[in-house]
C-alpha atoms as a PDB file:
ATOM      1  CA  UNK A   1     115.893 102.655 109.072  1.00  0.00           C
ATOM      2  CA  UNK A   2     113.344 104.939 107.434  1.00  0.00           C
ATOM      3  CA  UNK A   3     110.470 106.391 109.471  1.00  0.00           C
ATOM      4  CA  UNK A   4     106.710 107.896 108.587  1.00  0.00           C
ATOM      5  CA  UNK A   5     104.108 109.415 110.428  1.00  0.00           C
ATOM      6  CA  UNK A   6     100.744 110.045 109.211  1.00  0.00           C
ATOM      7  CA  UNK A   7      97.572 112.186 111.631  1.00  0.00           C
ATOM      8  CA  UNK A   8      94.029 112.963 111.421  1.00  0.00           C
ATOM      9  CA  UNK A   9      91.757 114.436 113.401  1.00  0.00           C
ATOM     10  CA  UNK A  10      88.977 112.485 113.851  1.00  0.00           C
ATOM     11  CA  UNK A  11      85.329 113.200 115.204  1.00  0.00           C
ATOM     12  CA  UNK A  12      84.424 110.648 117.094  1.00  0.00           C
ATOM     13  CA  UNK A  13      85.399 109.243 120.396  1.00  0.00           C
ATOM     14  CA  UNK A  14      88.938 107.436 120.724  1.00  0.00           C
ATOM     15  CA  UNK A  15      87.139 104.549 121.836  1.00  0.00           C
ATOM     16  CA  UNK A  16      84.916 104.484 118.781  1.00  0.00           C
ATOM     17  CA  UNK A  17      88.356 104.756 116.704  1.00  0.00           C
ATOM     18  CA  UNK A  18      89.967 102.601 118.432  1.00  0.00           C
ATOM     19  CA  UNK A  19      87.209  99.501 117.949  1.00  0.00           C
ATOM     20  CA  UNK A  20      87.784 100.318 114.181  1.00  0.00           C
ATOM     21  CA  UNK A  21      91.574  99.707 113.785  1.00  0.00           C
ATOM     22  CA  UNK A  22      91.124  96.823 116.145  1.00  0.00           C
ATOM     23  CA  UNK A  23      89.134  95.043 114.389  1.00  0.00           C
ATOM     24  CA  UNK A  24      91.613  94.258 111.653  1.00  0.00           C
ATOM     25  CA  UNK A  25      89.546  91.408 109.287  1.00  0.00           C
ATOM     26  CA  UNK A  26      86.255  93.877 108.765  1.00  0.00           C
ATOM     27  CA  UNK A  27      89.512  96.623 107.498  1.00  0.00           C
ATOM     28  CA  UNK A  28      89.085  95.512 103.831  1.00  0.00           C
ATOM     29  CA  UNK A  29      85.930  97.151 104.227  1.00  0.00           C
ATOM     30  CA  UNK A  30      86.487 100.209 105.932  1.00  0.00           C
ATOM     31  CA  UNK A  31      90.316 101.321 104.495  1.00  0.00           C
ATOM     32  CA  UNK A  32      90.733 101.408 100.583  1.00  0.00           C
ATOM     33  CA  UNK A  33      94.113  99.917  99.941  1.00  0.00           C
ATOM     34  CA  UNK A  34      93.291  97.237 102.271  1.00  0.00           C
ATOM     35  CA  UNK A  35      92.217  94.013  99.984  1.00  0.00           C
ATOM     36  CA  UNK A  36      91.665  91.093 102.612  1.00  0.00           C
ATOM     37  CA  UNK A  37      93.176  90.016 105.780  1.00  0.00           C
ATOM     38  CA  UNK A  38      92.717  86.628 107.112  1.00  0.00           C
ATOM     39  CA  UNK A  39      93.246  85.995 111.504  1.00  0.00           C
ATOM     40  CA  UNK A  40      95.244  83.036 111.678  1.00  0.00           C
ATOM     41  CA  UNK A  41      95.795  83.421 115.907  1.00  0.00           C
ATOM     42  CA  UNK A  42      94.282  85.707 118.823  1.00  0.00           C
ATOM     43  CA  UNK A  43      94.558  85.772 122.070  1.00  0.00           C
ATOM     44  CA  UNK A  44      92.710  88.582 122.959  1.00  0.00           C
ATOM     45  CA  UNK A  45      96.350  90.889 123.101  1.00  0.00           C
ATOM     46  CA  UNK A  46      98.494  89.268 120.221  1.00  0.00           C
ATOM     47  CA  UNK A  47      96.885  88.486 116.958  1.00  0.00           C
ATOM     48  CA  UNK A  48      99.159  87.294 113.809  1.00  0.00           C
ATOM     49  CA  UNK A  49      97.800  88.531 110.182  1.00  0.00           C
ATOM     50  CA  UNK A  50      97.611  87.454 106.826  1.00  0.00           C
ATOM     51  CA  UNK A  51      97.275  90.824 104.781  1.00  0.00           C
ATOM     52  CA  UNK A  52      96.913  91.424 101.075  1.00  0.00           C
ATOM     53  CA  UNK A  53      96.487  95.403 100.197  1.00  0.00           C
ATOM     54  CA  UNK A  54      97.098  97.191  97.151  1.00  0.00           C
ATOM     55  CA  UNK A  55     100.582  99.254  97.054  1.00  0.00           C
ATOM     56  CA  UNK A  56     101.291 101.607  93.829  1.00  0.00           C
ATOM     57  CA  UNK A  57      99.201 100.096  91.700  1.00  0.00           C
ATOM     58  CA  UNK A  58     100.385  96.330  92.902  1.00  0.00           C
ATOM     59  CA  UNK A  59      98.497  93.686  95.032  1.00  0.00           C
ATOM     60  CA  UNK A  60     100.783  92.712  97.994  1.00  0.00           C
ATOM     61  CA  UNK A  61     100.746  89.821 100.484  1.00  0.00           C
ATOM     62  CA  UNK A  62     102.653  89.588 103.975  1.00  0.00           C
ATOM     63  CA  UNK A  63     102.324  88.051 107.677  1.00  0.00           C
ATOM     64  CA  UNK A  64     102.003  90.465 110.328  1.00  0.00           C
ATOM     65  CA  UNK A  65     101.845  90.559 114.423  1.00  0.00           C
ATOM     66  CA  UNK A  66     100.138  92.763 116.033  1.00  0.00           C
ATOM     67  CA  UNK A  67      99.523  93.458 119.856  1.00  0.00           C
ATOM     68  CA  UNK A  68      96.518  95.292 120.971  1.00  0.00           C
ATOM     69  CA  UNK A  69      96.316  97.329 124.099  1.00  0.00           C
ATOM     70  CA  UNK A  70      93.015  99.217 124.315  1.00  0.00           C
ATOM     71  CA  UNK A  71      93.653 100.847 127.564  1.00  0.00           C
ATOM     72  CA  UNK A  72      96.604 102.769 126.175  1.00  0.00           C
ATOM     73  CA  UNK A  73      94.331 102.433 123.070  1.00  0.00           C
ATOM     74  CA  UNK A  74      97.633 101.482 121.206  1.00  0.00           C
ATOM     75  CA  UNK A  75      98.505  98.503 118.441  1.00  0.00           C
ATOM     76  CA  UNK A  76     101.868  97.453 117.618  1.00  0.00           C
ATOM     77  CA  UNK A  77     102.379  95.808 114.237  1.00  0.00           C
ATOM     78  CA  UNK A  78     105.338  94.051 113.005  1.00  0.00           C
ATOM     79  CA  UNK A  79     105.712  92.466 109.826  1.00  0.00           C
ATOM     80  CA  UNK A  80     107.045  88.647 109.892  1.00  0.00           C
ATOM     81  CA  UNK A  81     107.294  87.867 106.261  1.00  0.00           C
ATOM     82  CA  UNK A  82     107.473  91.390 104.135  1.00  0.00           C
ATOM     83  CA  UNK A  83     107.752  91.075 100.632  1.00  0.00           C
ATOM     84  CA  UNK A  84     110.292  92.640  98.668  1.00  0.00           C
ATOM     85  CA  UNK A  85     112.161  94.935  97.897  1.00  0.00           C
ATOM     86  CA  UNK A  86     110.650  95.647 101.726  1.00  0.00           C
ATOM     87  CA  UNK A  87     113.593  94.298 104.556  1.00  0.00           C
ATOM     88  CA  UNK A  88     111.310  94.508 107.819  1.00  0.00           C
ATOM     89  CA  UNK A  89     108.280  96.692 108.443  1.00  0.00           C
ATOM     90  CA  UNK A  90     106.844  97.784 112.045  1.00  0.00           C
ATOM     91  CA  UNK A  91     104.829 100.699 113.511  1.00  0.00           C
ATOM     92  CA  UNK A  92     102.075 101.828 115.178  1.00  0.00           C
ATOM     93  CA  UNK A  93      98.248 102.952 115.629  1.00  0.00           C
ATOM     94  CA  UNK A  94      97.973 105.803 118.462  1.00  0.00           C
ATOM     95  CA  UNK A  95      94.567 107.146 119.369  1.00  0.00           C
ATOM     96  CA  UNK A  96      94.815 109.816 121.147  1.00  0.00           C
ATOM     97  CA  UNK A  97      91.433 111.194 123.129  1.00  0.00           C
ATOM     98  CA  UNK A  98      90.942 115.186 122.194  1.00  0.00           C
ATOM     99  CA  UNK A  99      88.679 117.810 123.629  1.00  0.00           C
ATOM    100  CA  UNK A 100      84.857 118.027 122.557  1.00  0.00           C
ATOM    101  CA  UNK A 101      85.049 114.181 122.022  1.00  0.00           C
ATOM    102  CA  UNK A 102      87.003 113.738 119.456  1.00  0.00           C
ATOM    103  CA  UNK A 103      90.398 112.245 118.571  1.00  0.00           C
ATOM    104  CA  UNK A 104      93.750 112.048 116.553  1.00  0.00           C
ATOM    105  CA  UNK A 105      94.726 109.078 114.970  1.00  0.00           C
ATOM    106  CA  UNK A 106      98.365 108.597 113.956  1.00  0.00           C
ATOM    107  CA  UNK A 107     100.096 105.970 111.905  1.00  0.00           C
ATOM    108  CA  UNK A 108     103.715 105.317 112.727  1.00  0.00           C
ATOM    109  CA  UNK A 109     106.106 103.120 110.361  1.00  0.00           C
ATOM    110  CA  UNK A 110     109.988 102.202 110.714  1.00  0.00           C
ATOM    111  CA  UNK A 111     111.138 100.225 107.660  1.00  0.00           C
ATOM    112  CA  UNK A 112     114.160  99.091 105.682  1.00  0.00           C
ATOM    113  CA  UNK A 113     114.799  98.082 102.465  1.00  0.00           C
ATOM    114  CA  UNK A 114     117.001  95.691 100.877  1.00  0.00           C
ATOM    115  CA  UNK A 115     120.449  96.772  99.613  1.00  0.00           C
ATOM    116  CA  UNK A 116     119.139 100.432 100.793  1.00  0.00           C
ATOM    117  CA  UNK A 117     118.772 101.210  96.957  1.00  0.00           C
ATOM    118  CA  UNK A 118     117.625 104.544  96.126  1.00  0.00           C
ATOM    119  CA  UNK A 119     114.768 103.609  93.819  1.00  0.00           C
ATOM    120  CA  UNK A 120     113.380 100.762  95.940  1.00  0.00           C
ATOM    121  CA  UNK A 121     113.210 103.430  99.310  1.00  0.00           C
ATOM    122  CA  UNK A 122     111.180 105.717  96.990  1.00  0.00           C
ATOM    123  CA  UNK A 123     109.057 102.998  96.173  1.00  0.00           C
ATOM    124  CA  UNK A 124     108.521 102.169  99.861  1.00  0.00           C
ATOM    125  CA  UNK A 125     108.341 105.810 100.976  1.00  0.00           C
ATOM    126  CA  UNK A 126     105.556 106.249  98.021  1.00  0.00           C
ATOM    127  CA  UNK A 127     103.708 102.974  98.877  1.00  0.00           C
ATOM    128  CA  UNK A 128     103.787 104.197 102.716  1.00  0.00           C
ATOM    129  CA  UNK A 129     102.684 107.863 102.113  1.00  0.00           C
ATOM    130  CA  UNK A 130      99.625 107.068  99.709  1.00  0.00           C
ATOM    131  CA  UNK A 131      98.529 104.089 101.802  1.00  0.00           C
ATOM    132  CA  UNK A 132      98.763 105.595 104.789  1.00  0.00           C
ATOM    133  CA  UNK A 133      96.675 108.338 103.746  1.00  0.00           C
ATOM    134  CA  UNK A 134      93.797 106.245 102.147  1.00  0.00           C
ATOM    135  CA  UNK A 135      93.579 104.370 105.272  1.00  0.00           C
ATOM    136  CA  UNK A 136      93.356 107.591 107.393  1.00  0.00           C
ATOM    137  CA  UNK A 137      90.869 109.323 105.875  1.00  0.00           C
ATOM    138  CA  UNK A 138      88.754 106.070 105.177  1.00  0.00           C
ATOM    139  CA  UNK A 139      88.950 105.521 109.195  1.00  0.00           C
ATOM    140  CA  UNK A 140      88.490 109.622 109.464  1.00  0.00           C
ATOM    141  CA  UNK A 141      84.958 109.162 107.503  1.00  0.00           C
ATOM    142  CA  UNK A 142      83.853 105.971 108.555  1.00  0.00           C
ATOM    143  CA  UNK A 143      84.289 107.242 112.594  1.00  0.00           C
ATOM    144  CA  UNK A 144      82.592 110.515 111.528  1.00  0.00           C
ATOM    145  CA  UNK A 145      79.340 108.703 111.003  1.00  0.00           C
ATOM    146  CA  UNK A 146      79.680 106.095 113.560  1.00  0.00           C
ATOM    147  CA  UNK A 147      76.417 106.825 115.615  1.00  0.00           C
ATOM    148  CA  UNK A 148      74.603 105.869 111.694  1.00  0.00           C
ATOM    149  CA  UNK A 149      77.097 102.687 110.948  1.00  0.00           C
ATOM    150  CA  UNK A 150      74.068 100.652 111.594  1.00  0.00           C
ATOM    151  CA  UNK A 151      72.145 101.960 108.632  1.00  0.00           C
ATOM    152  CA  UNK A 152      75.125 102.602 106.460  1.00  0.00           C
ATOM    153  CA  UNK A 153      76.601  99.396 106.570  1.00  0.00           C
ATOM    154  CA  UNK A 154      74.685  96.013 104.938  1.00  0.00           C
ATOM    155  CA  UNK A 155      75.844  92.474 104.793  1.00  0.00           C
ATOM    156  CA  UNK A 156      74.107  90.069 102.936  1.00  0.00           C
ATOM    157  CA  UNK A 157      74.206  86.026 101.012  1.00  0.00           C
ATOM    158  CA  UNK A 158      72.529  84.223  98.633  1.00  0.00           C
ATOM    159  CA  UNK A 159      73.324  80.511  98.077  1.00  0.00           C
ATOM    160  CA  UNK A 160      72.450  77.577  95.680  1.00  0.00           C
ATOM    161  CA  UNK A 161      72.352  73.758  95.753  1.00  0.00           C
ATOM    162  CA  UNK A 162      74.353  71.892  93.378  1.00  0.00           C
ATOM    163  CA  UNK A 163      74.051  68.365  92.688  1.00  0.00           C
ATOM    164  CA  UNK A 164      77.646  68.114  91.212  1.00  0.00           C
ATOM    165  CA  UNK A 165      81.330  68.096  91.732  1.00  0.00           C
ATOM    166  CA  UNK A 166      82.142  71.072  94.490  1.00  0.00           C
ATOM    167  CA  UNK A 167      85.468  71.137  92.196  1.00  0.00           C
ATOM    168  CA  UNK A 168      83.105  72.051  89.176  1.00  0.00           C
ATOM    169  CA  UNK A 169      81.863  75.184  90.714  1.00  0.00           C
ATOM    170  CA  UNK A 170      84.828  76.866  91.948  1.00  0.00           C
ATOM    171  CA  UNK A 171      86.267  76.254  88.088  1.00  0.00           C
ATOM    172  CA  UNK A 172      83.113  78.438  86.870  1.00  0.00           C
ATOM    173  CA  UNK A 173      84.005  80.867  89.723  1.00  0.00           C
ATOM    174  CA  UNK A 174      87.733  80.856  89.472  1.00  0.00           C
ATOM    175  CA  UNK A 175      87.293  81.605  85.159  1.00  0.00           C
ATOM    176  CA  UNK A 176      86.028  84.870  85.221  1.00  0.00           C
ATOM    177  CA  UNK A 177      87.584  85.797  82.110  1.00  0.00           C
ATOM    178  CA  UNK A 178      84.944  83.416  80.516  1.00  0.00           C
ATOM    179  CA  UNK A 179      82.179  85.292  82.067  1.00  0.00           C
ATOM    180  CA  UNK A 180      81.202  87.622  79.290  1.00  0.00           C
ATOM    181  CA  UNK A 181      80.399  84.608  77.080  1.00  0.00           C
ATOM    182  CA  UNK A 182      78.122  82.623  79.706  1.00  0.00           C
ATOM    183  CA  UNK A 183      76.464  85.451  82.266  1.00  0.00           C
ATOM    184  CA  UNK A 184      74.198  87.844  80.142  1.00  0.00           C
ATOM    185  CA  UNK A 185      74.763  90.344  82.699  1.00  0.00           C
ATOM    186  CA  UNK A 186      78.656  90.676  82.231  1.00  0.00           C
ATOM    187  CA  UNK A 187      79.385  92.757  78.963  1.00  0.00           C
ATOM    188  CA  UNK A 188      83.139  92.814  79.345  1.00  0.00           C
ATOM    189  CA  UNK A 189      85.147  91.917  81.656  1.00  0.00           C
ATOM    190  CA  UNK A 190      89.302  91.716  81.876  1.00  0.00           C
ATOM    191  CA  UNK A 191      91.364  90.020  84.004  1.00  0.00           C
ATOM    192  CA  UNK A 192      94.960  89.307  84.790  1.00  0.00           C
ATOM    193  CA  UNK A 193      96.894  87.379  87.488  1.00  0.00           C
ATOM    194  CA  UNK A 194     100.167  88.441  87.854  1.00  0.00           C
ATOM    195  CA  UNK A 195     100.271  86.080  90.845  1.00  0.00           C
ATOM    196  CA  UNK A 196      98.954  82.322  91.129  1.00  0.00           C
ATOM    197  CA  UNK A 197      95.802  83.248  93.185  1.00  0.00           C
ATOM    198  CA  UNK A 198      95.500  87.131  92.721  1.00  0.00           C
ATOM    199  CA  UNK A 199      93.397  87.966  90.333  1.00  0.00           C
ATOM    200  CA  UNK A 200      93.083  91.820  89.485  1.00  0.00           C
ATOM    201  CA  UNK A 201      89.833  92.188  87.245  1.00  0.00           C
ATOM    202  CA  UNK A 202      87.841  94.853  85.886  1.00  0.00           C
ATOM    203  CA  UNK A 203      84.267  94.029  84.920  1.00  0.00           C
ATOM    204  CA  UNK A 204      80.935  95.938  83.200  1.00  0.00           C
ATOM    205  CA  UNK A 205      77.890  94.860  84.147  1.00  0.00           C
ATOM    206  CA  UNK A 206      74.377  95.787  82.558  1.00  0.00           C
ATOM    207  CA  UNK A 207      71.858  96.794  85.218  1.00  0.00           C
ATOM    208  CA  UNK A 208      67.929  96.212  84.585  1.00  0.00           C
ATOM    209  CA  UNK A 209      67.577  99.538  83.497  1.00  0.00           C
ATOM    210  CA  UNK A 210      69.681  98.764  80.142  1.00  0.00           C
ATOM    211  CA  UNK A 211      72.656 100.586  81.404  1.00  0.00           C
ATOM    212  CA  UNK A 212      75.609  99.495  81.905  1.00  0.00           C
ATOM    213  CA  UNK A 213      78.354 100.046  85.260  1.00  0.00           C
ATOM    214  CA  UNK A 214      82.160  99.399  85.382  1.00  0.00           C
ATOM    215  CA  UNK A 215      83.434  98.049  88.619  1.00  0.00           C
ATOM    216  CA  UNK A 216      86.943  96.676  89.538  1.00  0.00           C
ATOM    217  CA  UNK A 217      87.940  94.527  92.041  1.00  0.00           C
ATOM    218  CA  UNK A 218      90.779  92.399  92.898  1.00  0.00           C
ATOM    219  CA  UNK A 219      89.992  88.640  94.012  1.00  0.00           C
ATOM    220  CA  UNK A 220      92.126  86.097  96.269  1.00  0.00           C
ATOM    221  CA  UNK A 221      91.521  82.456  95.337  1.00  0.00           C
ATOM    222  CA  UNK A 222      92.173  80.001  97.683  1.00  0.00           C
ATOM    223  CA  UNK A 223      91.850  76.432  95.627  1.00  0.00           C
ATOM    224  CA  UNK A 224      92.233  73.502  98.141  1.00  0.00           C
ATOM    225  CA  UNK A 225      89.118  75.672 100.353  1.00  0.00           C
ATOM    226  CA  UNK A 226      87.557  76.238  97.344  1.00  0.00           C
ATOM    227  CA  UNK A 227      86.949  80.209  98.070  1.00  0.00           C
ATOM    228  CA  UNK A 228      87.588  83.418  96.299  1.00  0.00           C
ATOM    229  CA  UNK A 229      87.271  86.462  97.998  1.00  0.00           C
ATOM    230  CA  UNK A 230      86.532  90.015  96.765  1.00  0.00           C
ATOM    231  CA  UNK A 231      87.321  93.748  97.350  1.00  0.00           C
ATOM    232  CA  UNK A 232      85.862  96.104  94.571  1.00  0.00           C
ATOM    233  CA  UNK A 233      88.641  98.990  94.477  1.00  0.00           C
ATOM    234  CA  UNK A 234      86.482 100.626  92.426  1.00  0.00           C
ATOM    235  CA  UNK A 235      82.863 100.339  93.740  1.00  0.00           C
ATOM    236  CA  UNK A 236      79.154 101.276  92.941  1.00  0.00           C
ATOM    237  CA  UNK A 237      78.892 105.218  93.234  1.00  0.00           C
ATOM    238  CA  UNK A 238      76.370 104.550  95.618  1.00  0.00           C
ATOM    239  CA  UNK A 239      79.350 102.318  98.009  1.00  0.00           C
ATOM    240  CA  UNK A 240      82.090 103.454  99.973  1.00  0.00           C
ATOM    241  CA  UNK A 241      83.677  99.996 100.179  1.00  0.00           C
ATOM    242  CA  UNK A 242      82.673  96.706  99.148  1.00  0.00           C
ATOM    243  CA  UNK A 243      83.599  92.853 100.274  1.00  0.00           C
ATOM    244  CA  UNK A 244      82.652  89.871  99.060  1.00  0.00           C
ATOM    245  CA  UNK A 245      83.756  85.918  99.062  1.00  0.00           C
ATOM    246  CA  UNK A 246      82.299  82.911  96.643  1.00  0.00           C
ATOM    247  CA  UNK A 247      82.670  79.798  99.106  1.00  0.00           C
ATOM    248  CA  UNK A 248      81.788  76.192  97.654  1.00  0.00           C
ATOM    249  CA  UNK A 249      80.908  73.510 100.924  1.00  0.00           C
ATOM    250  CA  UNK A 250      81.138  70.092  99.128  1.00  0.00           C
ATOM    251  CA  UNK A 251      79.438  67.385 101.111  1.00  0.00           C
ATOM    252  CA  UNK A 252      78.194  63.496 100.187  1.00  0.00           C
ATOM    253  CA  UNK A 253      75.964  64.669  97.417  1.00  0.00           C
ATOM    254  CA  UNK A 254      77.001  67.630  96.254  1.00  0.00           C
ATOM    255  CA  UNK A 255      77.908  70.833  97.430  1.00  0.00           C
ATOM    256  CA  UNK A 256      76.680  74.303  98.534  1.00  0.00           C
ATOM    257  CA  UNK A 257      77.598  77.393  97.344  1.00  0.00           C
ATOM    258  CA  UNK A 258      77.611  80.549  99.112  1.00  0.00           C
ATOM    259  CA  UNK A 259      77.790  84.117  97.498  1.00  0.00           C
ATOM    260  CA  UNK A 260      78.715  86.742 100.862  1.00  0.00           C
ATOM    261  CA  UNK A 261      78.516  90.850 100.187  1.00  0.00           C
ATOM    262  CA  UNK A 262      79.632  93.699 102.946  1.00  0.00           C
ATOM    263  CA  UNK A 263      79.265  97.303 101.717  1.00  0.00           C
ATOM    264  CA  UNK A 264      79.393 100.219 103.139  1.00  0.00           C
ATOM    265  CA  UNK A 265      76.513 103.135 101.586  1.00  0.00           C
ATOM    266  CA  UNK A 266      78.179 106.400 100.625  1.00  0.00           C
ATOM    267  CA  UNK A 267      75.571 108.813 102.417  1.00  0.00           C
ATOM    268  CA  UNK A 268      76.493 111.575 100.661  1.00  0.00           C
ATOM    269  CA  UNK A 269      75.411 110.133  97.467  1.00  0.00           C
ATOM    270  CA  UNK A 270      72.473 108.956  97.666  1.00  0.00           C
ATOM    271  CA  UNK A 271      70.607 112.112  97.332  1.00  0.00           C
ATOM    272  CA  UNK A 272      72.748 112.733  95.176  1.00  0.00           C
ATOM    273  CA  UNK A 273      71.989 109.593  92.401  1.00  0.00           C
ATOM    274  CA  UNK A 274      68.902 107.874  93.577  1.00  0.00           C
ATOM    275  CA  UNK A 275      66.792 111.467  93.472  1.00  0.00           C
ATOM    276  CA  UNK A 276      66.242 114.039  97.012  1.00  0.00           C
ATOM    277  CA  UNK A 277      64.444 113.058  99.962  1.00  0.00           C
ATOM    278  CA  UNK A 278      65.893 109.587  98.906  1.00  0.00           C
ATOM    279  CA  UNK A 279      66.017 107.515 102.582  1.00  0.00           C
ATOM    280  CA  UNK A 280      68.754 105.387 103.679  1.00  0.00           C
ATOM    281  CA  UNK A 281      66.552 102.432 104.146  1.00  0.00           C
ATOM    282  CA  UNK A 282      65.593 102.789 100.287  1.00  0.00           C
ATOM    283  CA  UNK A 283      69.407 102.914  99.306  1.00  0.00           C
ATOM    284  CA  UNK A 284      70.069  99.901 101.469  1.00  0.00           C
ATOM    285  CA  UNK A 285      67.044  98.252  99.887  1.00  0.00           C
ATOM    286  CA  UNK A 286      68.050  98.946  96.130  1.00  0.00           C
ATOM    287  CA  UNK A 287      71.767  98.136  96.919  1.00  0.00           C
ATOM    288  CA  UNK A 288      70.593  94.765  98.016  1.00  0.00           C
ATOM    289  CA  UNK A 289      68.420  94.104  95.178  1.00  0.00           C
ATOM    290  CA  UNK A 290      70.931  95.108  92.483  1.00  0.00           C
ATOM    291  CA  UNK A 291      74.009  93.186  93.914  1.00  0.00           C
ATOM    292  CA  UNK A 292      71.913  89.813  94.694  1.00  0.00           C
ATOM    293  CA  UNK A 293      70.312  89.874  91.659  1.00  0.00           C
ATOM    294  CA  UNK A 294      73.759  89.286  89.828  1.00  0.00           C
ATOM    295  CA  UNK A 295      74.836  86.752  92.408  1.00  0.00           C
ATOM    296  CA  UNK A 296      71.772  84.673  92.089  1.00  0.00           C
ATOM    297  CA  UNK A 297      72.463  84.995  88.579  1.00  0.00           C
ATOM    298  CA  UNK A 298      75.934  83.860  88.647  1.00  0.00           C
ATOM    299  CA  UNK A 299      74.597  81.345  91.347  1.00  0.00           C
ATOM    300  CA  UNK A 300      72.533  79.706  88.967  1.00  0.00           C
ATOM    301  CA  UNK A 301      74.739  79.045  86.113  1.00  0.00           C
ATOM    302  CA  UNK A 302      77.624  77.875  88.185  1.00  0.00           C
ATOM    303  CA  UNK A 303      74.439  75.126  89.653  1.00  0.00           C
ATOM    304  CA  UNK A 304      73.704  74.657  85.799  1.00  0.00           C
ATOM    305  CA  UNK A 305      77.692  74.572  84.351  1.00  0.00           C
ATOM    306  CA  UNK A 306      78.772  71.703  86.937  1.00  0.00           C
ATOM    307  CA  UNK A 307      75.816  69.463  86.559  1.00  0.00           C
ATOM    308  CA  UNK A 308      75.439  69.393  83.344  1.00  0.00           C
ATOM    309  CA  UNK A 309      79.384  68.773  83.160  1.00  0.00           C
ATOM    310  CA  UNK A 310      77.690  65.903  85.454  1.00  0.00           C
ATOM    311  CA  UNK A 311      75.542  64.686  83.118  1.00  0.00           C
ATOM    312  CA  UNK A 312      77.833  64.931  79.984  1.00  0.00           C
ATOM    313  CA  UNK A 313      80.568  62.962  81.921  1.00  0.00           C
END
């Protein structure tokens, strides 16, 4: 058995920390190497995960349980299906209240490997150390700025009726590798999956300015619920995180698709790249623009690929 433990002092309250980690499906969001988790059961103590996160430079996918106890303010996780060369996986969150009203947050793991093989604990030590870290000090800045969360953090959608075959629009969706050939605003865009359903893409985009930004993301496609959801591991200067999900809802005459965004501003830039005395409020208002204006965008020509795939067939 191998064992880690990773602290940070936090400023902010334990309890304010403590609602963070809790909240496990808004932690894509909030903790870098975290991709997207998906709550299959909850009971209000025991919840059972399924977690995708990034781990040296690989996009990983397990099961996990986890049991919550706020009054110790305390969760338990325990991984039911780890994925190789990883044996078992468990540890802990620990908030612990400090003086002044602040806190230390500590992340415990206990893990084995299989076969014990030198190069395959490095890998898991490595994977543990860097994670661990990324996820502290996202949680460290996030609960820093917790009494402003309300302004720094935006979720949005834009959506489009189709009068075609739900199955048509996820294909335009799903092909992003065609993108640069049929959405003026993508200028390049490469994209591998390692992994039937993880997609690891990076993407430049021309903003109306002329310019041109280079984001990457990795996506989870889910096929028979016709969604793909989004993390952007390498987000806007202007974001601190970024979420998103494509969802196609077919019905008896068509379908509707749905494009979702969750970002997080990064206050310290926005001074910083949008000019001083730049507000918040104008950030979250140019953020909003930029991003939906390439959804509708993509909207739109997924409406016009699958019906006039309609009307050809």
């Amino acid at each position: 058995m191998h064992h880690t433990s990773h602290s940070v002092e936090v400023d902010a309250g334990a309890g304010v920390v403590y609602g963070l980690i809790a909240d496990a499906v808004r932690l894509p969001l909030f903790s870098p190497p975290h991709v997207h988790v998906e709550r299959l059961e909850f009971d209000g103590t025991r919840e059972r995960l399924r977690m995708w996160a990034t781990a040296n430079g690989e996009v990983r996918s397990w099961i996990s349980e986890r049991v919550q106890d706020p009054r110790a303010r305390r969760i338990e996780f325990c991984q039911t299906l780890p994925q190789a060369p990883v044996e078992s996986m468990s540890g802990a969150w620990i908030v612990e209240e400090r003086p002044g009203g602040t806190s230390r947050l500590t992340l415990l793991h206990d893990f084995t490997v299989v076969g014990d093989h030198p190069g395959d604990v490095a890998w898991a030590e490595l994977a543990c150390e860097t994670n661990s870290r990324a996820e502290l000090a996202g949680l460290q800045r996030l609960a820093a700025c917790w009494t402003r969360l309300d302004d720094l953090v935006l979720s949005f959608e834009s959506s489009v009726r189709v009068r075609g075959g739900a199955e048509l629009v996820y294909d335009f969706l799903y092909q992003a590798d065609d993108w640069p050939h049929l959405i003026p605003h993508v200028t390049r865009l490469d994209l591998t999956e390692d992994s039937p359903g993880v997609q690891v893409m990076s993407m430049e985009t021309m903003d109306v300015a002329g310019g041109t930004r280079a984001t990457e993301s990795v996506r989870i496609c889910f096929p028979h619920a016709e969604r793909i959801v989004h993390k952007q591991t390498v987000p806007h200067p202007l974001l601190a995180g970024h979420t998103g999900e494509w969802s196609v809802v077919p019905d008896e005459t068509g379908a509707t698709v749905v494009s979702q965004h969750s970002v997080v501003l990064r206050e310290e830039a926005v001074e910083r790249i949008l000019g001083p005395g730049t507000r918040l409020a104008t950030a979250r208002r140019l953020v909003r623009e930029e991003i939906g204006r390439g959804s509708r965008a993509t909207l739109e020509l997924a409406k016009n690929y699958a019906e006039s795939a309609i009307r050809v067939l």
